[in-house]
C-alpha atoms as a PDB file:
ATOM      1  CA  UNK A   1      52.845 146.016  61.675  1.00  0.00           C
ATOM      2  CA  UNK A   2      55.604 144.458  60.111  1.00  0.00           C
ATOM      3  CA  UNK A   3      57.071 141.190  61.166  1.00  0.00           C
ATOM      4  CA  UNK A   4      60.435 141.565  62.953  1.00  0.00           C
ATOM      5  CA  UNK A   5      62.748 139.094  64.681  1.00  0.00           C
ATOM      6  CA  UNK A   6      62.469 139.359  68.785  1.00  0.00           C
ATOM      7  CA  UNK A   7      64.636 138.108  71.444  1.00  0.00           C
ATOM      8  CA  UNK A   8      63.725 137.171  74.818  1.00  0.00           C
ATOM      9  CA  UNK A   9      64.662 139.587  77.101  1.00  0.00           C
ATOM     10  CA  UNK A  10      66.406 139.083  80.575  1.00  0.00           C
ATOM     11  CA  UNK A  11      64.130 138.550  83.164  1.00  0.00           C
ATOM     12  CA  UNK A  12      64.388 140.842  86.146  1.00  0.00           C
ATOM     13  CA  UNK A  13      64.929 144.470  86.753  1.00  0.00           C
ATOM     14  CA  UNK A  14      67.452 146.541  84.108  1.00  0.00           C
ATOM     15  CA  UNK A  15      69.716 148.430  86.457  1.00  0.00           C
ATOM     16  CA  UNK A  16      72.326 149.147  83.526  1.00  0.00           C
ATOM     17  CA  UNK A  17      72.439 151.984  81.468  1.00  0.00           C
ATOM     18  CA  UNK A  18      74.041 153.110  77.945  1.00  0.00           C
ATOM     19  CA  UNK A  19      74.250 156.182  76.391  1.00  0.00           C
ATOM     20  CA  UNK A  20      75.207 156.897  72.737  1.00  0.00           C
ATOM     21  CA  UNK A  21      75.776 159.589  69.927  1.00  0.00           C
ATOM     22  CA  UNK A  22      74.407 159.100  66.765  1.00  0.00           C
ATOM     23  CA  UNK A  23      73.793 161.520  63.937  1.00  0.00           C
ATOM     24  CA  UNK A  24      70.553 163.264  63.500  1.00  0.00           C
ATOM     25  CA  UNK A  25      69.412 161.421  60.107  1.00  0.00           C
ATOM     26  CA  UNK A  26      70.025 157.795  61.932  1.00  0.00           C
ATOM     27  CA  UNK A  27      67.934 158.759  64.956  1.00  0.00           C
ATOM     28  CA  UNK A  28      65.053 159.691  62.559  1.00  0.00           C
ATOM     29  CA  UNK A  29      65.944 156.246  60.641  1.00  0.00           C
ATOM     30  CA  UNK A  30      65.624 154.431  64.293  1.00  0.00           C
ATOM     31  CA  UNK A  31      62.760 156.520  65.620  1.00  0.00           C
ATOM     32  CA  UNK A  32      60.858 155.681  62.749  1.00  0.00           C
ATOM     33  CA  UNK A  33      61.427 151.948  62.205  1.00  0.00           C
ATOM     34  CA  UNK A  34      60.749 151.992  65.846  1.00  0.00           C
ATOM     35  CA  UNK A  35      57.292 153.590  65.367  1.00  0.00           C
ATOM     36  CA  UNK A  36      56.721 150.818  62.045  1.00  0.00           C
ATOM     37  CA  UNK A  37      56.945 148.099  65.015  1.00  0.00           C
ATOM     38  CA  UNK A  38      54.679 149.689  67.519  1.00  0.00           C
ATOM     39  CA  UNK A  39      58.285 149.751  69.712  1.00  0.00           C
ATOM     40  CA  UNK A  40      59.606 152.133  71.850  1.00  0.00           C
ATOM     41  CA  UNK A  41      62.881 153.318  70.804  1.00  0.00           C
ATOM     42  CA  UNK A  42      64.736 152.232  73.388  1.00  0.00           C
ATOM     43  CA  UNK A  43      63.324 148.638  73.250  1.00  0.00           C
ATOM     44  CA  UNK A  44      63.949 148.940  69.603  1.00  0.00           C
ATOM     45  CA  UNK A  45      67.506 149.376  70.233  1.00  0.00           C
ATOM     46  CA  UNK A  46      68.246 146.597  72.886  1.00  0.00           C
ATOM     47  CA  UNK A  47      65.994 144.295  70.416  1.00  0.00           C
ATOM     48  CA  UNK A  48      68.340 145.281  67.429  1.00  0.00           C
ATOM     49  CA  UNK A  49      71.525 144.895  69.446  1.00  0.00           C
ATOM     50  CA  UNK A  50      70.518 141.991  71.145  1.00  0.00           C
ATOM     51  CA  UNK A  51      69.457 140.008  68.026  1.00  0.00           C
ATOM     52  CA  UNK A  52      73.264 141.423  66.610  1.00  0.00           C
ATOM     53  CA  UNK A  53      74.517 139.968  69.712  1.00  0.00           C
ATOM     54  CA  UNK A  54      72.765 136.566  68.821  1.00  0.00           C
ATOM     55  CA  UNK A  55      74.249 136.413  65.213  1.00  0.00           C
ATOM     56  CA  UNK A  56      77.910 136.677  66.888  1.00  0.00           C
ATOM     57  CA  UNK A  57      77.162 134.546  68.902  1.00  0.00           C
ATOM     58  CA  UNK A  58      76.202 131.790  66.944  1.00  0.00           C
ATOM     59  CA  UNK A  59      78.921 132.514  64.749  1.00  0.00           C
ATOM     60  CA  UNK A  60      81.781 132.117  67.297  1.00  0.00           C
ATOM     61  CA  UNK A  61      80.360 128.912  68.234  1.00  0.00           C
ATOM     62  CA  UNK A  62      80.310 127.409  64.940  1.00  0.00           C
ATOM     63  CA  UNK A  63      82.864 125.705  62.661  1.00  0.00           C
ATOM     64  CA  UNK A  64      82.385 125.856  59.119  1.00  0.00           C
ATOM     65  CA  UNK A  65      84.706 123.632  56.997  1.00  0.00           C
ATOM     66  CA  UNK A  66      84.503 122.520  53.427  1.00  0.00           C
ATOM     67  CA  UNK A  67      83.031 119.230  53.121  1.00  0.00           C
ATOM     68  CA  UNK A  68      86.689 117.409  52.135  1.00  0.00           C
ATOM     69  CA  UNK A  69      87.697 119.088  55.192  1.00  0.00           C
ATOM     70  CA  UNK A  70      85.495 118.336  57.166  1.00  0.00           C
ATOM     71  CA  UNK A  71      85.462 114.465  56.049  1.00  0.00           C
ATOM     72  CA  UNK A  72      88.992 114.362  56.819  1.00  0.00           C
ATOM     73  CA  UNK A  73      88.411 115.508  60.337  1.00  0.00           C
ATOM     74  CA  UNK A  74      86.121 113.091  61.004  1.00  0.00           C
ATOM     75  CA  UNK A  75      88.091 110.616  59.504  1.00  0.00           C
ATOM     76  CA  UNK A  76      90.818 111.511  61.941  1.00  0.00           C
ATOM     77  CA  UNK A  77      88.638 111.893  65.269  1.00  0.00           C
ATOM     78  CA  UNK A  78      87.067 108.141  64.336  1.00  0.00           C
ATOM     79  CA  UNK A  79      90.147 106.347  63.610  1.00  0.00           C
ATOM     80  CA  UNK A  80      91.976 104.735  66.120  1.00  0.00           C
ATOM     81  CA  UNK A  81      94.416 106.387  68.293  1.00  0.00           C
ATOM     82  CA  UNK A  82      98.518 105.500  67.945  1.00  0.00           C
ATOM     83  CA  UNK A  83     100.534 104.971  71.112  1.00  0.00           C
ATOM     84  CA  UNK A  84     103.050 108.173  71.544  1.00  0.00           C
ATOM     85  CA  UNK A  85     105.902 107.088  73.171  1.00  0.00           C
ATOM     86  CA  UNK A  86     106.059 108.936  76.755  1.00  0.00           C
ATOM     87  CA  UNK A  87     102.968 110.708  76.227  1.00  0.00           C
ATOM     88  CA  UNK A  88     100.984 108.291  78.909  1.00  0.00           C
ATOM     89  CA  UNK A  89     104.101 108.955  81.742  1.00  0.00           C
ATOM     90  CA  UNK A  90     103.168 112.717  81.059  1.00  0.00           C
ATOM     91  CA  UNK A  91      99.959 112.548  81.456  1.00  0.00           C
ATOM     92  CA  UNK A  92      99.921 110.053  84.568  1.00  0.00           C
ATOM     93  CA  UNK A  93     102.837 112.766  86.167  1.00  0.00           C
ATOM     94  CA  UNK A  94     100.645 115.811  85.216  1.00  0.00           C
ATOM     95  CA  UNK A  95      97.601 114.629  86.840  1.00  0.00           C
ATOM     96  CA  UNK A  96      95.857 116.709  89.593  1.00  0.00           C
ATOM     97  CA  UNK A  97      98.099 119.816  88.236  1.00  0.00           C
ATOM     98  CA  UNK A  98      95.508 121.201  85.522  1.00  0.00           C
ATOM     99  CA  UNK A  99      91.774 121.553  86.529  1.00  0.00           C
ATOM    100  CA  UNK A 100      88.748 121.932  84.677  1.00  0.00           C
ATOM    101  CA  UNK A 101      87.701 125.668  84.209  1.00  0.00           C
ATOM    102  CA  UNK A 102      84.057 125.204  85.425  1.00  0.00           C
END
């Protein structure tokens, strides 16, 4: 068998369902890739899209900056804040009127 990435799947019982169109040649690609893995083709599928779902994932949550970049951010974030005129009565008059969106 060949070594493949998996994912974990989500516990409990799969109630949803997807259908899709594909051409003939690409279901023979998937049915027999599916076969090389000792998968069924439908767990083939879900894997594959899952694992796709994964990459995005990850990428969304991650910032990638050059490293002058990303030495001048830190720079910033670990330097010590300036007093903004005004900006403390804002805050202090805006309190209680934004909340958290957890």
């Amino acid at each position: 068998m060949f070594a493949i990435e998996t994912v974990t799947p989500t516990a409990g019982k799969m109630e949803a369902r997807k259908e899709l169109r594909m051409h003939r040649a690409d279901e023979e690609r998937i049915r027999a890739a599916a076969a090389a893995t000792g998968l069924q083709e439908a767990d083939f599928i879900r894997q594959a899209a899952l694992l796709r779902v994964q990459e995005i994932e990850q990428r969304v949550s991650l910032s990638v900056l050059p490293v002058e970049a990303f030495d001048a951010f830190k720079g910033a974030v670990e330097s010590s804040g300036k007093v903004v005129p005004g900006l403390r009565k804002a805050a202090e008059a805006s309190k209680g009127l934004l909340k958290d969106a957890s």
